[in-house]
N, C-alpha and C. Protein backbone atom coordinates (compact mmCIF):
# COMPACT_ATOMS: atom_id res chain seq x y z
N UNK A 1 0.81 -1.16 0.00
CA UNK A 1 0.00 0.00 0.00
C UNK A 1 0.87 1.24 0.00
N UNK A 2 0.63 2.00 -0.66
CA UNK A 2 1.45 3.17 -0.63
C UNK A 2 0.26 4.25 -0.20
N UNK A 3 1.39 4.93 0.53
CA UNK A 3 0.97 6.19 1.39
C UNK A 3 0.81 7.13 0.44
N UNK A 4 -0.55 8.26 0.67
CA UNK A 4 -0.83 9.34 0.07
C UNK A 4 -0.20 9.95 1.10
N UNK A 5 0.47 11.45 0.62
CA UNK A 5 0.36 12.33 1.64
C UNK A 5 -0.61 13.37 1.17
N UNK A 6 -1.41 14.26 1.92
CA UNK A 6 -1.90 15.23 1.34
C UNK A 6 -1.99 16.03 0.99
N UNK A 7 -2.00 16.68 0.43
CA UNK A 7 -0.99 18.34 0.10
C UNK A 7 -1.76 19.31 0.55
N UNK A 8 -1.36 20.39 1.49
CA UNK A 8 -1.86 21.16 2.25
C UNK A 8 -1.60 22.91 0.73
N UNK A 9 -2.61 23.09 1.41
CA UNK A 9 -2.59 24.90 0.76
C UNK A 9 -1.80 25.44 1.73
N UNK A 10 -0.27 25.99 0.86
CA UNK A 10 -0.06 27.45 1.95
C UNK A 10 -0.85 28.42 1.72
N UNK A 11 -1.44 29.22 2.70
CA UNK A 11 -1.18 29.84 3.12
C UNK A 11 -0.65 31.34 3.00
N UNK A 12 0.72 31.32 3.87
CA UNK A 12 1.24 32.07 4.00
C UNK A 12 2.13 32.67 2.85
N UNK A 13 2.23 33.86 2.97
CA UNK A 13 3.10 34.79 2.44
C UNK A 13 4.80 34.61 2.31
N UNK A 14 5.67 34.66 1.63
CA UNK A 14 7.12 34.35 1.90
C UNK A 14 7.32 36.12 1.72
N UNK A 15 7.80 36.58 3.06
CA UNK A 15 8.20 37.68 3.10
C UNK A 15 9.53 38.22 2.78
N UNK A 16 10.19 37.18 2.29
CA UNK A 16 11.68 37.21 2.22
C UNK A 16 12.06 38.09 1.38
N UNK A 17 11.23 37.91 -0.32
CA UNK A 17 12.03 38.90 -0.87
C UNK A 17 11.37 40.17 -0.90
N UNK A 18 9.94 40.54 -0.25
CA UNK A 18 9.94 41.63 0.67
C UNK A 18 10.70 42.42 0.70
N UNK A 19 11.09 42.01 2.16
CA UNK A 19 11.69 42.68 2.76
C UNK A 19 13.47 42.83 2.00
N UNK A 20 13.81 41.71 1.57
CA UNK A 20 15.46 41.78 0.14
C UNK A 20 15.02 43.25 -0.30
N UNK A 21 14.02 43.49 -1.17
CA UNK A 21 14.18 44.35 -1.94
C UNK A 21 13.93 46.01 -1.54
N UNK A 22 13.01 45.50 -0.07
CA UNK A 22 13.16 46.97 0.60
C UNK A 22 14.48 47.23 1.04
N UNK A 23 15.33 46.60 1.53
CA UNK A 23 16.52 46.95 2.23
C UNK A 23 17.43 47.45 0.71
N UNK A 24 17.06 46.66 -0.17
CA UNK A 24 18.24 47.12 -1.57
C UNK A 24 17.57 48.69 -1.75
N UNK A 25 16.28 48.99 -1.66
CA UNK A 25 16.42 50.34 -2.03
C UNK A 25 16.46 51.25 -1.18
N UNK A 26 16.80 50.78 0.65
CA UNK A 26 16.87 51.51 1.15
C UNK A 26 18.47 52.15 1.42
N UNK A 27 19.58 50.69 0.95
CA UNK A 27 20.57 51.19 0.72
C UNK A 27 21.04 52.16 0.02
N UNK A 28 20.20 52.12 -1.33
CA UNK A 28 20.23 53.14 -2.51
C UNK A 28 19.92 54.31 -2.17
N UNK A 29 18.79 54.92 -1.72
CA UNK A 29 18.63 55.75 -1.56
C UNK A 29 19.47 56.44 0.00
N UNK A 30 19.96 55.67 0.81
CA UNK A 30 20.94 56.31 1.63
C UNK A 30 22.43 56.79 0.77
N UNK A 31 22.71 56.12 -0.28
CA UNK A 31 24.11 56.38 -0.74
C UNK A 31 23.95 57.29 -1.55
N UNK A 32 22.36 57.57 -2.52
CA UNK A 32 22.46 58.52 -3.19
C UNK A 32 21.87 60.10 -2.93
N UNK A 33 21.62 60.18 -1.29
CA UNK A 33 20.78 61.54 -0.65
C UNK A 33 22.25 62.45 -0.77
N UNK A 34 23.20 61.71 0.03
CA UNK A 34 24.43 62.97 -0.07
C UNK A 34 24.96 63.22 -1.97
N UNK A 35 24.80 62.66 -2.45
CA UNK A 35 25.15 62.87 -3.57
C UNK A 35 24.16 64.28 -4.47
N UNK A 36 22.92 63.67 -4.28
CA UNK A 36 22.12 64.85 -4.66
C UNK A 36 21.99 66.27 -3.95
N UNK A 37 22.47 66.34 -2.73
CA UNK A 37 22.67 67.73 -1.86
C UNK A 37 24.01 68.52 -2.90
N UNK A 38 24.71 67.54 -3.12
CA UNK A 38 26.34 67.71 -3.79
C UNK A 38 26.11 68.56 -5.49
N UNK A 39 24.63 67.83 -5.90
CA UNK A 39 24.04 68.20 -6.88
C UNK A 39 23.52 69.87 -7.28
N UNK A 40 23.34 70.35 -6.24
CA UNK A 40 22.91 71.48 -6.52
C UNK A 40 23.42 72.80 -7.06
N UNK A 41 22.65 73.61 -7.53
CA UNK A 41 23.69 74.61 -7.91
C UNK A 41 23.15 76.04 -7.40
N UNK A 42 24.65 76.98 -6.94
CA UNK A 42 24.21 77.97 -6.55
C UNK A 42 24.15 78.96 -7.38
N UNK A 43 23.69 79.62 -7.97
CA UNK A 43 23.81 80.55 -9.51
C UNK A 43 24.08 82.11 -8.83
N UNK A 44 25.01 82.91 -9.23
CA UNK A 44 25.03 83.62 -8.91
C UNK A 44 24.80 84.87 -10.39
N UNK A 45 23.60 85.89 -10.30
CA UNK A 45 23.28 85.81 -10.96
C UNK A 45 24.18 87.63 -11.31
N UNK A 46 24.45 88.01 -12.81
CA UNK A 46 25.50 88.92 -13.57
C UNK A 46 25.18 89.86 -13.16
N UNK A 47 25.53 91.16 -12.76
CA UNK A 47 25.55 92.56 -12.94
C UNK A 47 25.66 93.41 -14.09
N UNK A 48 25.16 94.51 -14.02
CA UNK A 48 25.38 95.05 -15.35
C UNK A 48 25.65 96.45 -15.06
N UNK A 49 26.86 96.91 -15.44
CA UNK A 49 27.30 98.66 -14.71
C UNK A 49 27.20 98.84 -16.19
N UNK A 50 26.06 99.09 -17.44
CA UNK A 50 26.15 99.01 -18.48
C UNK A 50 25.12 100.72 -18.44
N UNK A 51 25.56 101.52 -19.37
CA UNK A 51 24.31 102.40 -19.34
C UNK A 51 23.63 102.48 -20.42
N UNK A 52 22.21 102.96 -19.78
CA UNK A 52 20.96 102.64 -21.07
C UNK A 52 21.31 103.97 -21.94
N UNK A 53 21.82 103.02 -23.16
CA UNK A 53 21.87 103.90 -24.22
C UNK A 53 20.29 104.05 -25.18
N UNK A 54 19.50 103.69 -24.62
CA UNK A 54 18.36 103.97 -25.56
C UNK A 54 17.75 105.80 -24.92
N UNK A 55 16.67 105.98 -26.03
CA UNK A 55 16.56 107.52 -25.42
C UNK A 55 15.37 107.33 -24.22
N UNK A 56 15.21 108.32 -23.56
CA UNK A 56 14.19 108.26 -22.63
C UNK A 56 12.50 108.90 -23.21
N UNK A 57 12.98 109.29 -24.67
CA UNK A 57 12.01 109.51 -24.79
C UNK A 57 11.04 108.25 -25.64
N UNK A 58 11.89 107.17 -26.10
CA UNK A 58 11.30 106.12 -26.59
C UNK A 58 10.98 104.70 -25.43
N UNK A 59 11.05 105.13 -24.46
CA UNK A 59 10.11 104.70 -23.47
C UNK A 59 9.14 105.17 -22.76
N UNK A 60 8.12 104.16 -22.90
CA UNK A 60 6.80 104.12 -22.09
C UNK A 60 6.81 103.59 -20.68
N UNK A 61 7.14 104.40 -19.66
CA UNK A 61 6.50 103.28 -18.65
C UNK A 61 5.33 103.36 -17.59
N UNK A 62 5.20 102.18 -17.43
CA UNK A 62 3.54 101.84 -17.03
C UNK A 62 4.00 101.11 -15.86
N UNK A 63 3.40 102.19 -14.69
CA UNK A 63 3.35 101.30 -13.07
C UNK A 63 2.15 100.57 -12.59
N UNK A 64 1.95 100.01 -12.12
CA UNK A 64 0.87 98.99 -11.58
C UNK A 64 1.14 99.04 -10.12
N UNK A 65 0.26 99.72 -9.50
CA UNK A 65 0.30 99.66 -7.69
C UNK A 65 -0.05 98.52 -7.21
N UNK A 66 0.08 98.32 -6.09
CA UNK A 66 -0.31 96.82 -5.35
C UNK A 66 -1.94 97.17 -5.39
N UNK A 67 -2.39 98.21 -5.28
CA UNK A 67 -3.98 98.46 -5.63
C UNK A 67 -4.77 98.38 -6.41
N UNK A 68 -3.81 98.17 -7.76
CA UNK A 68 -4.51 98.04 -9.11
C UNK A 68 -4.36 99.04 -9.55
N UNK A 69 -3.71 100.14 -8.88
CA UNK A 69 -3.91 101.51 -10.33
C UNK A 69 -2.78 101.34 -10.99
N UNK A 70 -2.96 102.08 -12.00
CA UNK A 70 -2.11 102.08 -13.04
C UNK A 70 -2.01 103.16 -14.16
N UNK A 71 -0.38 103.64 -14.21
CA UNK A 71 0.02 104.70 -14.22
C UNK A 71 0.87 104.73 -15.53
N UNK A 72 0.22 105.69 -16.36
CA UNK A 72 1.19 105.67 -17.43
C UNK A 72 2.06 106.91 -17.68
N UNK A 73 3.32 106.73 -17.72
CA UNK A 73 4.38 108.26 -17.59
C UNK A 73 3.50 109.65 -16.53
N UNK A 74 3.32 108.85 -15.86
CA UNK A 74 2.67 110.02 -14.50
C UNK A 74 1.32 110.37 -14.39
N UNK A 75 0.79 109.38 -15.26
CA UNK A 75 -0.90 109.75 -16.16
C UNK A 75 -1.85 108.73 -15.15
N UNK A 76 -2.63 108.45 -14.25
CA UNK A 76 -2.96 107.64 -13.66
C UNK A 76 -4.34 107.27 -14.91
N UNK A 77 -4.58 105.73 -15.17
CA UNK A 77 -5.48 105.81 -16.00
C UNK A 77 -6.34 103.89 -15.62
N UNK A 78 -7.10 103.59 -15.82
CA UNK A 78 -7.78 102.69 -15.49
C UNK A 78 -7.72 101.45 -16.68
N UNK A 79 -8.30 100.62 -15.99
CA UNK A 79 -7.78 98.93 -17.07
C UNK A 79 -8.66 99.35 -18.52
N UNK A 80 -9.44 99.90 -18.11
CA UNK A 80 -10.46 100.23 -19.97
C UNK A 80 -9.99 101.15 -20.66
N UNK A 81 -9.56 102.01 -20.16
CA UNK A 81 -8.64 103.66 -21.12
C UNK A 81 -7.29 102.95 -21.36
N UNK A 82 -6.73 102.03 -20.82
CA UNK A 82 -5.37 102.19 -21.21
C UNK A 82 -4.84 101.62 -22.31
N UNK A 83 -5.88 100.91 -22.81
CA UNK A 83 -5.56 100.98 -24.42
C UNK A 83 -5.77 102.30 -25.12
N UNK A 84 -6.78 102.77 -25.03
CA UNK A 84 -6.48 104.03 -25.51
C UNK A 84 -5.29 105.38 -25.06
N UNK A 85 -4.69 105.23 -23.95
CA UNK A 85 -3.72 105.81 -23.53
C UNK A 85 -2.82 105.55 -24.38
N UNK A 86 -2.80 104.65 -24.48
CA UNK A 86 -1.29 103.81 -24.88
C UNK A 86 -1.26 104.12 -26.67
N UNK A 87 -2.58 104.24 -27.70
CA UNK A 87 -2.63 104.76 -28.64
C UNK A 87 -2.06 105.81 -28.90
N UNK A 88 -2.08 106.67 -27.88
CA UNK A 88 -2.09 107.86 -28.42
C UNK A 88 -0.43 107.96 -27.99
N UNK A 89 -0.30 107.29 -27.30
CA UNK A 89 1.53 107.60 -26.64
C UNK A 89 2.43 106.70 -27.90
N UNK A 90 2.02 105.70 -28.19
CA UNK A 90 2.64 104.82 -29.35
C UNK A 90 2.85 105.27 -30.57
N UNK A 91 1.80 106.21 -31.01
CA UNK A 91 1.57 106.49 -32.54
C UNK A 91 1.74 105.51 -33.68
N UNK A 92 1.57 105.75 -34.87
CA UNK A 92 1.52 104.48 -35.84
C UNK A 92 2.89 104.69 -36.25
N UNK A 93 3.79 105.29 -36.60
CA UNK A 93 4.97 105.11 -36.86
C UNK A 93 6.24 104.43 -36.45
N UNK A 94 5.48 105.58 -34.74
CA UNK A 94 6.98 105.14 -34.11
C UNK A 94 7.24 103.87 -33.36
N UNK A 95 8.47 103.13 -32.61
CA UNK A 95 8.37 101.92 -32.54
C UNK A 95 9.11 102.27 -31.09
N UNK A 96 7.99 101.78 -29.93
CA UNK A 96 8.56 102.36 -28.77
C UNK A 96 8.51 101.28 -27.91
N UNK A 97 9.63 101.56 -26.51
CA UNK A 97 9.47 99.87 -25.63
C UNK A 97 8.41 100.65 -25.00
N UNK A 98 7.95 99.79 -24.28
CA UNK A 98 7.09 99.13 -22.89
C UNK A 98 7.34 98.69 -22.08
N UNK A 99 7.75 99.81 -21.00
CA UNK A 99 8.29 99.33 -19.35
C UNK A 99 7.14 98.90 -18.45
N UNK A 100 7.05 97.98 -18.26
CA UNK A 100 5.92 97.71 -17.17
C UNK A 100 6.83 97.55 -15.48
N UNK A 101 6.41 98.15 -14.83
CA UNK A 101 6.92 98.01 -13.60
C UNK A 101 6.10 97.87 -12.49
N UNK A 102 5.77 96.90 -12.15
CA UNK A 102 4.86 96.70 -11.30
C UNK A 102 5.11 95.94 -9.66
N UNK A 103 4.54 96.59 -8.58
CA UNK A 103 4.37 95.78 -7.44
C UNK A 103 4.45 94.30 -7.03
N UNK A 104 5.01 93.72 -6.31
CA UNK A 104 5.44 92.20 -6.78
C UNK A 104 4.47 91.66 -5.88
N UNK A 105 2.87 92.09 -5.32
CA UNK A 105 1.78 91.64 -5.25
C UNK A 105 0.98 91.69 -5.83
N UNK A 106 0.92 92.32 -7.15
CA UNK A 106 0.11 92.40 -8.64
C UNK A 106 0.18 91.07 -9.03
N UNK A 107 -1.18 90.85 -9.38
CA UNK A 107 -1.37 89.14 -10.18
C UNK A 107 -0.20 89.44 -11.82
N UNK A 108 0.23 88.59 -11.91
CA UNK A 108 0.93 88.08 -12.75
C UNK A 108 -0.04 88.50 -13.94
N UNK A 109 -1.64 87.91 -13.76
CA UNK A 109 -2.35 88.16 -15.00
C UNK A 109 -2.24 89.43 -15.77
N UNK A 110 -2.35 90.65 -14.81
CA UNK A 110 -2.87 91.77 -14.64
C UNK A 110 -1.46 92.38 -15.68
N UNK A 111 -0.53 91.69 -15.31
CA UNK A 111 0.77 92.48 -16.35
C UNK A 111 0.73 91.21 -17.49
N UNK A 112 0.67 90.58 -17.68
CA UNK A 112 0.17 90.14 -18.62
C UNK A 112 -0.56 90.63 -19.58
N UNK A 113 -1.56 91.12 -18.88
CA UNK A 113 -3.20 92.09 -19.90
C UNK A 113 -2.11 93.06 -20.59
N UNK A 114 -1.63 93.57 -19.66
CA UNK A 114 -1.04 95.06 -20.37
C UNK A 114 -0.09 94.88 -21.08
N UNK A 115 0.80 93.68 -20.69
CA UNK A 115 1.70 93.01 -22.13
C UNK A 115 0.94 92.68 -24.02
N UNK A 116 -0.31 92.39 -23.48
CA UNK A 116 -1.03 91.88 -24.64
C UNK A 116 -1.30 93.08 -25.06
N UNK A 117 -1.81 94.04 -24.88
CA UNK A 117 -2.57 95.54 -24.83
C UNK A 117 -1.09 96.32 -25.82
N UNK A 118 -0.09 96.06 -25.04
CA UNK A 118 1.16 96.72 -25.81
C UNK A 118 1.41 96.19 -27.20
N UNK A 119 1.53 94.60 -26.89
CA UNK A 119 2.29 93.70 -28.40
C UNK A 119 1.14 94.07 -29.38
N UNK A 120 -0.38 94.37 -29.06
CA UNK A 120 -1.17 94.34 -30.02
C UNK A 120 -1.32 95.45 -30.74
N UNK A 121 -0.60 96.73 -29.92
CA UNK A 121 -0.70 98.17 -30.53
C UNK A 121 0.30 98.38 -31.07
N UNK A 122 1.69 97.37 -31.34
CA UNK A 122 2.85 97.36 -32.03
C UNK A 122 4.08 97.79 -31.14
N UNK A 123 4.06 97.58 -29.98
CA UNK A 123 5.64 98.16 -29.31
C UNK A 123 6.25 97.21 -29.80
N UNK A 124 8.00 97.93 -29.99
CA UNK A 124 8.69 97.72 -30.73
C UNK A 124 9.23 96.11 -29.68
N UNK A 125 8.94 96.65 -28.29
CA UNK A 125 10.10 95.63 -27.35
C UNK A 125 9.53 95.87 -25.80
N UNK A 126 9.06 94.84 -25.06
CA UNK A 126 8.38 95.05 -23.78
C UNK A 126 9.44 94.47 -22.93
N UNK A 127 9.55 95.34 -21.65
CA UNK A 127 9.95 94.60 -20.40
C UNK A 127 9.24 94.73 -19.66
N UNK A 128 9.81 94.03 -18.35
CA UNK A 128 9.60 94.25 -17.03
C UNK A 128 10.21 94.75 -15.38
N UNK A 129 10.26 95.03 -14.66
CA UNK A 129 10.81 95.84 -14.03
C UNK A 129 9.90 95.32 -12.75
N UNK A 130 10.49 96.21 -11.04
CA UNK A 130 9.83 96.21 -10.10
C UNK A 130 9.99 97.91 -9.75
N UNK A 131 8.91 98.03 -9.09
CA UNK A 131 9.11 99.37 -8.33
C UNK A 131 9.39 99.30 -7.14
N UNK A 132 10.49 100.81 -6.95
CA UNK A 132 11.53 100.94 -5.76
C UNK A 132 10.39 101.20 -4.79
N UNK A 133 11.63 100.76 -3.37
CA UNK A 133 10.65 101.42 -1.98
C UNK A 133 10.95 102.88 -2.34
N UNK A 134 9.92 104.05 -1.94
CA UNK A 134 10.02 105.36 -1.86
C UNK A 134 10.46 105.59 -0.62
């Protein structure tokens, strides 16, 4: 007579390579944390003792208060006129920049608008700028 044995269901889980493969990436990532600190870069960013040779009279600039007003060459004027401000300061010929200088709590959008407002009336060349503490 030959013996059956019976074959049992495991069960259980073999946690072995588990836990193998947590320890392999926990090695990894310990050997490669100092490496990536090592990674970084500090940029130090150029100066420029350069002077603006453009004229002052072929700039426009346009301030934006942390309040929303907004000021063109000393002209205080509102978000709906300042396309038309800006017509009449641009003219069709001439090809003038666009200083926007604005408060660095002004939505991003808001100089944006007035970027679009400029490129669409033809300035020649737009920047940007911040305004000083007084």
């Amino acid at each position: 007579m030959s013996r059956r044995r019976e074959r049992k269901v495991m069960a259980d889980i073999n946690m072995v390579p588990f836990i193998d493969i947590t320890l392999i990436l926990l090695i990894i990532f310990m050997v490669m944390s100092p490496m990536l600190v090592q990674m970084q870069m500090n940029v130090d960013l150029p100066k420029s003792n350069a002077v603006n040779t453009q004229a002052e009279d072929d700039v426009i600039r346009i301030e934006i208060q942390k309040n929303g007003q907004i000021r063109v060459l000393e002209k205080t004027v509102t978000s709906a006129t300042l396309e038309k401000e800006l017509i009449l300061r641009l003219g069709k010929a001439s090809k003038k920049t666009i200083l926007v200088e604005a408060d660095k709590e002004v939505p991003i959008q808001q100089v944006v608008d007035v970027f679009d407002i400029a490129k669409k009336l033809g300035a020649a060349k737009l920047g940007i700028g911040v305004l000083s503490k007084n």
